[in-house]
Protein backbone atom coordinates (compact mmCIF):
# COMPACT_ATOMS: atom_id res chain seq x y z
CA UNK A 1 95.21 84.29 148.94
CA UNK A 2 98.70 85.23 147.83
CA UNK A 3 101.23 82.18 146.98
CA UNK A 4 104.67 82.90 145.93
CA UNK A 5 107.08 79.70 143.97
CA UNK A 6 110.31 80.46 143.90
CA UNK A 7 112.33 77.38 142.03
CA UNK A 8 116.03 76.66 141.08
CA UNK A 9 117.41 78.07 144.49
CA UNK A 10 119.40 74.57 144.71
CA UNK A 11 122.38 75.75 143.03
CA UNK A 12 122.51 78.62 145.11
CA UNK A 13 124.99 79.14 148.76
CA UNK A 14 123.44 80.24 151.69
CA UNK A 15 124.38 84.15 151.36
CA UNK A 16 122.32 83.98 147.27
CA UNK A 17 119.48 81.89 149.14
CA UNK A 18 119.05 84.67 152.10
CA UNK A 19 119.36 87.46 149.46
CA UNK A 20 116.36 86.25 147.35
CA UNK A 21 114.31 85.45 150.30
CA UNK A 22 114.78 88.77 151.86
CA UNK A 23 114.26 90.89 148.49
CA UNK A 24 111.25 88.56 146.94
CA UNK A 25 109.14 89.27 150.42
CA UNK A 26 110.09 93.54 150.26
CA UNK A 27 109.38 93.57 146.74
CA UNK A 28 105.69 90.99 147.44
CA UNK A 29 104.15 93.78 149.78
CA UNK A 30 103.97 96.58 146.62
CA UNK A 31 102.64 94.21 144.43
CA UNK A 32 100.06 93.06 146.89
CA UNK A 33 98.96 96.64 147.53
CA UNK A 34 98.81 97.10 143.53
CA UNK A 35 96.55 94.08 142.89
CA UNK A 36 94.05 94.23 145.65
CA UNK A 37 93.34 90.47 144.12
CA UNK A 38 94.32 87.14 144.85
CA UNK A 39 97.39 86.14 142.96
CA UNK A 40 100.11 83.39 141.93
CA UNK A 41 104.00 84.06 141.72
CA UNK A 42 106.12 81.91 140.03
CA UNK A 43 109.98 83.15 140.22
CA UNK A 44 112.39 81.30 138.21
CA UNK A 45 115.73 82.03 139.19
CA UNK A 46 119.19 80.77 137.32
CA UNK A 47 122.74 81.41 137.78
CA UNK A 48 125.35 80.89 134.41
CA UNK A 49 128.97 80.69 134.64
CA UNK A 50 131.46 80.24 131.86
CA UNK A 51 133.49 78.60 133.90
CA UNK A 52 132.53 74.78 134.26
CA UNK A 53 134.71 74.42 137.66
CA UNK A 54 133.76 77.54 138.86
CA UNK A 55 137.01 78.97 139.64
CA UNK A 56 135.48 82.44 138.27
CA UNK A 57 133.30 83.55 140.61
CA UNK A 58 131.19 85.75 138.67
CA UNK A 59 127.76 84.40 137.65
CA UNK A 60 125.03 85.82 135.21
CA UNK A 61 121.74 86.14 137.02
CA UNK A 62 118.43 85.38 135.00
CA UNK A 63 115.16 86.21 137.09
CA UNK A 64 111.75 85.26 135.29
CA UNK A 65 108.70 86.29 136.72
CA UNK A 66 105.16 85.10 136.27
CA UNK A 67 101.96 86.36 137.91
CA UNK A 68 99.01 84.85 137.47
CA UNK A 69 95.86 84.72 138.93
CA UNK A 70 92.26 86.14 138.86
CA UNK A 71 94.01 88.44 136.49
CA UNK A 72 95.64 88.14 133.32
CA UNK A 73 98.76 86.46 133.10
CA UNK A 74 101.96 88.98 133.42
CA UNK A 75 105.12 88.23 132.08
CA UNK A 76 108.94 89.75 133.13
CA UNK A 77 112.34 88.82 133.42
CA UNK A 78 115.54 90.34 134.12
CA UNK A 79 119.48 89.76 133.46
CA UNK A 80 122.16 90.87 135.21
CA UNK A 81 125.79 90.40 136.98
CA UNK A 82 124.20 91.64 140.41
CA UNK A 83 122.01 89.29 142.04
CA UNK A 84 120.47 92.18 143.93
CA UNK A 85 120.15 94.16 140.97
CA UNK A 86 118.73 91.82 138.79
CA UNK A 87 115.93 91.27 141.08
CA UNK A 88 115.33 94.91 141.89
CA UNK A 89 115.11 95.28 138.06
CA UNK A 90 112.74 92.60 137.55
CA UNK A 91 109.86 93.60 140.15
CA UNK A 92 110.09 96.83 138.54
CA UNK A 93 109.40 95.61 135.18
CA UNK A 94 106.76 93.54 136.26
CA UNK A 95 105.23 96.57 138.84
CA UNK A 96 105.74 98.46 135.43
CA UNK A 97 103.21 95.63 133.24
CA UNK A 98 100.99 95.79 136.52
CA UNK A 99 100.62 99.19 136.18
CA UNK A 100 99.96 99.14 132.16
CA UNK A 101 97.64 96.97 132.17
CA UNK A 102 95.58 98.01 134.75
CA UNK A 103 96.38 101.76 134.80
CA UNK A 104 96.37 101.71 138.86
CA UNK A 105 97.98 105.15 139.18
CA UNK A 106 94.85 106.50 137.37
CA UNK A 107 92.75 105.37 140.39
């Protein structure tokens, strides 16, 4: 049974909120036919701004990622300017630790 966390959404607007939903449940149907096992994802997600009143718009996205499970524990995080890209980049480095350390392509 598959359970997926996702915290520190609150300081996000609507449009971030939608965007994380819709990419964490594209990105959660790979990794569930990688794993074949039950598993527990905890996604950490943070926004940084220079600017304390926010009158810059532009935000630095950290994405953390942390399976765990009936498997070993797997580790990944990501950092970009792009909200989209930063999580794109993120489920590929942790589908790239799924994948090296339990050589599924091999199978």
């Amino acid at each position: 049974m598959e359970s997926i966390q996702i915290k520190g959404m609150e300081s996000f607007d609507d449009v971030e909120k939608k965007i994380v939903n819709e990419l964490v449940s594209k990105h959660i149907a790979k990794i569930k036919r990688m794993l074949n096992n039950d598993f527990f994802l905890r996604i950490t997600v943070r926004a940084h701004s220079k600017d304390s009143e926010n009158k810059i718009k532009r935000k630095r996205y950290v994405i953390d990622f942390e399976l765990t499970g009936e498997i070993p524990k797997i580790c990944a995080s990501s950092e970009e300017w792009d909200l989209n890209k930063s999580i794109h980049s993120g489920f590929q480095k942790l589908e790239h630790e799924i994948e090296h350390k339990f050589h599924i392509s091999e199978k």
